[in-house]
Protein backbone atom coordinates (compact mmCIF):
# COMPACT_ATOMS: atom_id res chain seq x y z
CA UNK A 1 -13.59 42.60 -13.96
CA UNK A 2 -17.45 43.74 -13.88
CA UNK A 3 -18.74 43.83 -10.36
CA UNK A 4 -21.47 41.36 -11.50
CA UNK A 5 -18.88 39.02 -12.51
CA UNK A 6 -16.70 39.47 -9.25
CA UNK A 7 -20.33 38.87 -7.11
CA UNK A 8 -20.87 36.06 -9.31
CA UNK A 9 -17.69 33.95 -9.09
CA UNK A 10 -17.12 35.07 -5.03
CA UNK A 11 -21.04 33.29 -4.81
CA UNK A 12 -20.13 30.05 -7.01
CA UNK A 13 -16.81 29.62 -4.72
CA UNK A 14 -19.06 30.21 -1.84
CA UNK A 15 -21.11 27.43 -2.93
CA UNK A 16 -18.04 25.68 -3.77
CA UNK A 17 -16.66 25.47 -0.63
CA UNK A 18 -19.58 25.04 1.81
CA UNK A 19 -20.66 21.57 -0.30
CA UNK A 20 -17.13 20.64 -0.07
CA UNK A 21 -17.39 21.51 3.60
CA UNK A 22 -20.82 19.61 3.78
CA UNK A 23 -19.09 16.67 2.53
CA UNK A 24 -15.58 16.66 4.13
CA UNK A 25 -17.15 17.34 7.55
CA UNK A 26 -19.29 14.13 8.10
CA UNK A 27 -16.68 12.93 9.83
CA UNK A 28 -14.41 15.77 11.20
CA UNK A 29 -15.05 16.37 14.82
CA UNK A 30 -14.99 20.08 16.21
CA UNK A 31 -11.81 19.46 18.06
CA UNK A 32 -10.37 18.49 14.84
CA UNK A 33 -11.81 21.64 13.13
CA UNK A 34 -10.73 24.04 16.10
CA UNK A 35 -7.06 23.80 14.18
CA UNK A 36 -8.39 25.54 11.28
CA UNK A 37 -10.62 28.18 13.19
CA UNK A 38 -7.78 29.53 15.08
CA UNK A 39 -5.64 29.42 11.89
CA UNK A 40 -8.17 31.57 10.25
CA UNK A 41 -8.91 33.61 13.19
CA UNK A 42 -5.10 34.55 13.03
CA UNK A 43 -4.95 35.90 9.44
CA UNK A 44 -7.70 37.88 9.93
CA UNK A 45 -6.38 39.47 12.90
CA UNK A 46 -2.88 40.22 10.90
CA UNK A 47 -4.64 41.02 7.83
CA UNK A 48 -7.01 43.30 9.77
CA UNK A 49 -4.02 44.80 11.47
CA UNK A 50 -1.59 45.04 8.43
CA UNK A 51 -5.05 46.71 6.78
CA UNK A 52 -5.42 48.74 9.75
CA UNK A 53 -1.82 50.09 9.56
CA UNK A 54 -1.44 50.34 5.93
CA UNK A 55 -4.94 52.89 6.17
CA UNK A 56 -3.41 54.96 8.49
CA UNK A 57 0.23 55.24 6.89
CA UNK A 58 -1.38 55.42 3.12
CA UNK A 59 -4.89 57.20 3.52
CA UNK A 60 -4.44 59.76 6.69
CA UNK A 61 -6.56 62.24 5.52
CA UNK A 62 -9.27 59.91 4.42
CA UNK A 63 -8.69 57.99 7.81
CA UNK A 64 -9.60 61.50 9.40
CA UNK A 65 -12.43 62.45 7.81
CA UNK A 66 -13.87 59.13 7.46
CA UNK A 67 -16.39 59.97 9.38
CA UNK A 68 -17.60 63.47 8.24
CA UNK A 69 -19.73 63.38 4.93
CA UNK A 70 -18.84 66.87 3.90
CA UNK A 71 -15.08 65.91 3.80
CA UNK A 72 -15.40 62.98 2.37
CA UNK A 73 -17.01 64.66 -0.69
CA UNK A 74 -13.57 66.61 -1.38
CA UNK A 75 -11.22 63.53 -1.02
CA UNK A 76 -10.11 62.37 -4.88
CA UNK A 77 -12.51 59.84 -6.13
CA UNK A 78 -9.14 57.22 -6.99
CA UNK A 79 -8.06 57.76 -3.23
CA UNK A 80 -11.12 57.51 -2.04
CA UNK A 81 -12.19 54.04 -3.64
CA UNK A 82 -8.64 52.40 -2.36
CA UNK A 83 -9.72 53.74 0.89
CA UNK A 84 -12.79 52.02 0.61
CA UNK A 85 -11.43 48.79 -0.65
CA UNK A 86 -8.62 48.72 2.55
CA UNK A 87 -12.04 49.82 4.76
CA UNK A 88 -13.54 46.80 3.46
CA UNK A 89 -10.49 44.38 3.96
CA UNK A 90 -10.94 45.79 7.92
CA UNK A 91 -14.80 45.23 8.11
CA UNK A 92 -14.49 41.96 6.80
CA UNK A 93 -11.55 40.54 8.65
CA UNK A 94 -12.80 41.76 11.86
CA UNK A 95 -16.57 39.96 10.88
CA UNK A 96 -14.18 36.74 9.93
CA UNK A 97 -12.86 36.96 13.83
CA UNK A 98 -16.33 37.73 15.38
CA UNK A 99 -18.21 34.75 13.97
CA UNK A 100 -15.28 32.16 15.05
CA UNK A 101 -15.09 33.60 18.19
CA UNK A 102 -18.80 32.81 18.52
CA UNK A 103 -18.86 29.50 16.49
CA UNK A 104 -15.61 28.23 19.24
CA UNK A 105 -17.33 29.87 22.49
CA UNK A 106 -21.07 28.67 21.40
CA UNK A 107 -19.87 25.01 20.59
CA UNK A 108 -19.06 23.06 23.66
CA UNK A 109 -22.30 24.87 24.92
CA UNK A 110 -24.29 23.78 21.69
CA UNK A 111 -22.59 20.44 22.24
CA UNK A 112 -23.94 19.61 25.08
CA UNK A 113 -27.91 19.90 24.51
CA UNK A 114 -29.30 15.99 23.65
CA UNK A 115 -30.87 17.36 20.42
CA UNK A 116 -27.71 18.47 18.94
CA UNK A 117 -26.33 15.19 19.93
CA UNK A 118 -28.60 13.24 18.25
CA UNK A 119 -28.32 15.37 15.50
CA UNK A 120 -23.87 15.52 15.73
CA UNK A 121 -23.31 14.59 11.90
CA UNK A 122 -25.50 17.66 10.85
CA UNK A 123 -23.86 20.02 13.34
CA UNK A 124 -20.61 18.42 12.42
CA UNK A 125 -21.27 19.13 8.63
CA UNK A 126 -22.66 22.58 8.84
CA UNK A 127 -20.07 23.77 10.91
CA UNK A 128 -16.67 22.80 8.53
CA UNK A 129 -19.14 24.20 5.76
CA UNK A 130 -18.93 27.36 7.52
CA UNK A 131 -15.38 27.44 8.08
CA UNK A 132 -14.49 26.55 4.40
CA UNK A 133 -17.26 29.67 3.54
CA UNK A 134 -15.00 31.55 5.87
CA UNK A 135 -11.89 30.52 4.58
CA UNK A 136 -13.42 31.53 0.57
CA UNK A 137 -14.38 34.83 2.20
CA UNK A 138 -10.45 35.60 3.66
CA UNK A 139 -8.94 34.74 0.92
CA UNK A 140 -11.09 36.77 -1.20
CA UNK A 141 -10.10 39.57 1.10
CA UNK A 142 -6.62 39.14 0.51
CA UNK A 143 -6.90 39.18 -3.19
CA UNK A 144 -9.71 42.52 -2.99
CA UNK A 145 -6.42 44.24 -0.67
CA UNK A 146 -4.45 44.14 -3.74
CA UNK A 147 -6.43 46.07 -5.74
CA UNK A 148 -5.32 48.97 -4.00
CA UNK A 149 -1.86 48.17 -3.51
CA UNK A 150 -1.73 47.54 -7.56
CA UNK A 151 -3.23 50.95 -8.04
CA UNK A 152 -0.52 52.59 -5.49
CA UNK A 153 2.53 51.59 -7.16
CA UNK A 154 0.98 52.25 -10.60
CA UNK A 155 0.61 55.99 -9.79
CA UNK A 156 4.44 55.49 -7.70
CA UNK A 157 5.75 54.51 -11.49
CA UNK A 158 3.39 57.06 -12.63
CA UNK A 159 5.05 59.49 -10.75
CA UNK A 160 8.41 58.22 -11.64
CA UNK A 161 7.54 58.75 -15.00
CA UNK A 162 7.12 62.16 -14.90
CA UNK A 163 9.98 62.91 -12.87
CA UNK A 164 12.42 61.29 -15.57
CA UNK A 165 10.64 63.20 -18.44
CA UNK A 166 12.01 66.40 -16.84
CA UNK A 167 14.69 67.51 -16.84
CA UNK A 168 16.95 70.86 -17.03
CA UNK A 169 17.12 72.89 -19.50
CA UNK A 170 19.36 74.77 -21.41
CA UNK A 171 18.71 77.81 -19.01
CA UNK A 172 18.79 75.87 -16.14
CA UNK A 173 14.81 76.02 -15.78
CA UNK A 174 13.02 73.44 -14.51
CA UNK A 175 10.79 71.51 -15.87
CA UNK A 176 11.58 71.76 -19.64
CA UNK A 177 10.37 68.13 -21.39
CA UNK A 178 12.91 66.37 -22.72
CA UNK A 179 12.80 63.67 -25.60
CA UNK A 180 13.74 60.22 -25.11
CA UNK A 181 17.51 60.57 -26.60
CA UNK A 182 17.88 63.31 -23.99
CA UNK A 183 17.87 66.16 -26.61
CA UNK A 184 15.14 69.91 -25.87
């Protein structure tokens, strides 16, 4: 898929989901809709530490030199995107936690001011259409992760591939190709 096309269609469900927020949340209360913050504050933290531990299993060397430019030039472009993507999955998942963290801490506070309370439909509104945004975002997350995980067991079969092209051959070298039927 085009990266215009990707942008695109995360943006429409974006859209999607905060007017469905907008209009499911007239009359949720933010006790009701602390269920689903802490619910989505979980995933992200497994998904961020799943991501976390799949980087530094997968991608050590990248992991290392993540921070030095001149290293990262001589890491293989393939490796180096998956990296990226898994990065991403990390940066996102732990910006998923921060803002519910702040949207639970700041709300009884919020709650509290008369002008909000005047106002508690709007608040109540906006705030589920930022949770469903949040949602749209994590579960685009999840579905960016696999991207790399695809790519990693297509160069594992890849690999295999290879492995059962080659056999022994007739003077016990190494490495001679062998047909399909098994014959030099």
């Amino acid at each position: 898929m085009r990266p215009w096309v990707r942008h695109m269609v995360f943006l429409a469900s974006c859209a999607g989901a905060a007017a469905a927020g907008w209009w499911a949340g007239e009359t949720l209360y933010f006790s009701q809709q602390v269920e689903l913050l802490r619910e989505l504050r979980e995933v992200s933290m497994i998904i961020f530490g799943i991501a976390g531990a799949w980087s530094a299993i997968v991608y050590p060397d990248e992991l290392k030199n993540a921070l030095r430019a001149t290293a990262v030039l001589s890491i293989d472009k393939k490796k180096l995107a998956n990296f990226r993507a898994v990065t991403r999955c990390l940066v996102w998942s732990a910006a998923i936690v921060g803002v519910i963290l702040v949207m639970q801490f700041s709300a009884p506070i919020v709650g509290r001011i008369q002008g909000v309370r005047n106002h508690a439909e709007l608040f109540r509104r906006t705030s589920f259409a930022a949770s469903c945004i949040l949602a749209v975002i994590q579960i685009w997350n999840v579905l960016l992760m696999l991207v790399p995980i695809n790519s990693s067991d297509a160069d594992v079969r890849a690999v295999q591939e290879t492995q059962e092209n080659f056999t022994e051959g007739p003077q016990g070298k190494i490495g001679t190709r062998a047909n399909k039927s098994g014959q030099l």
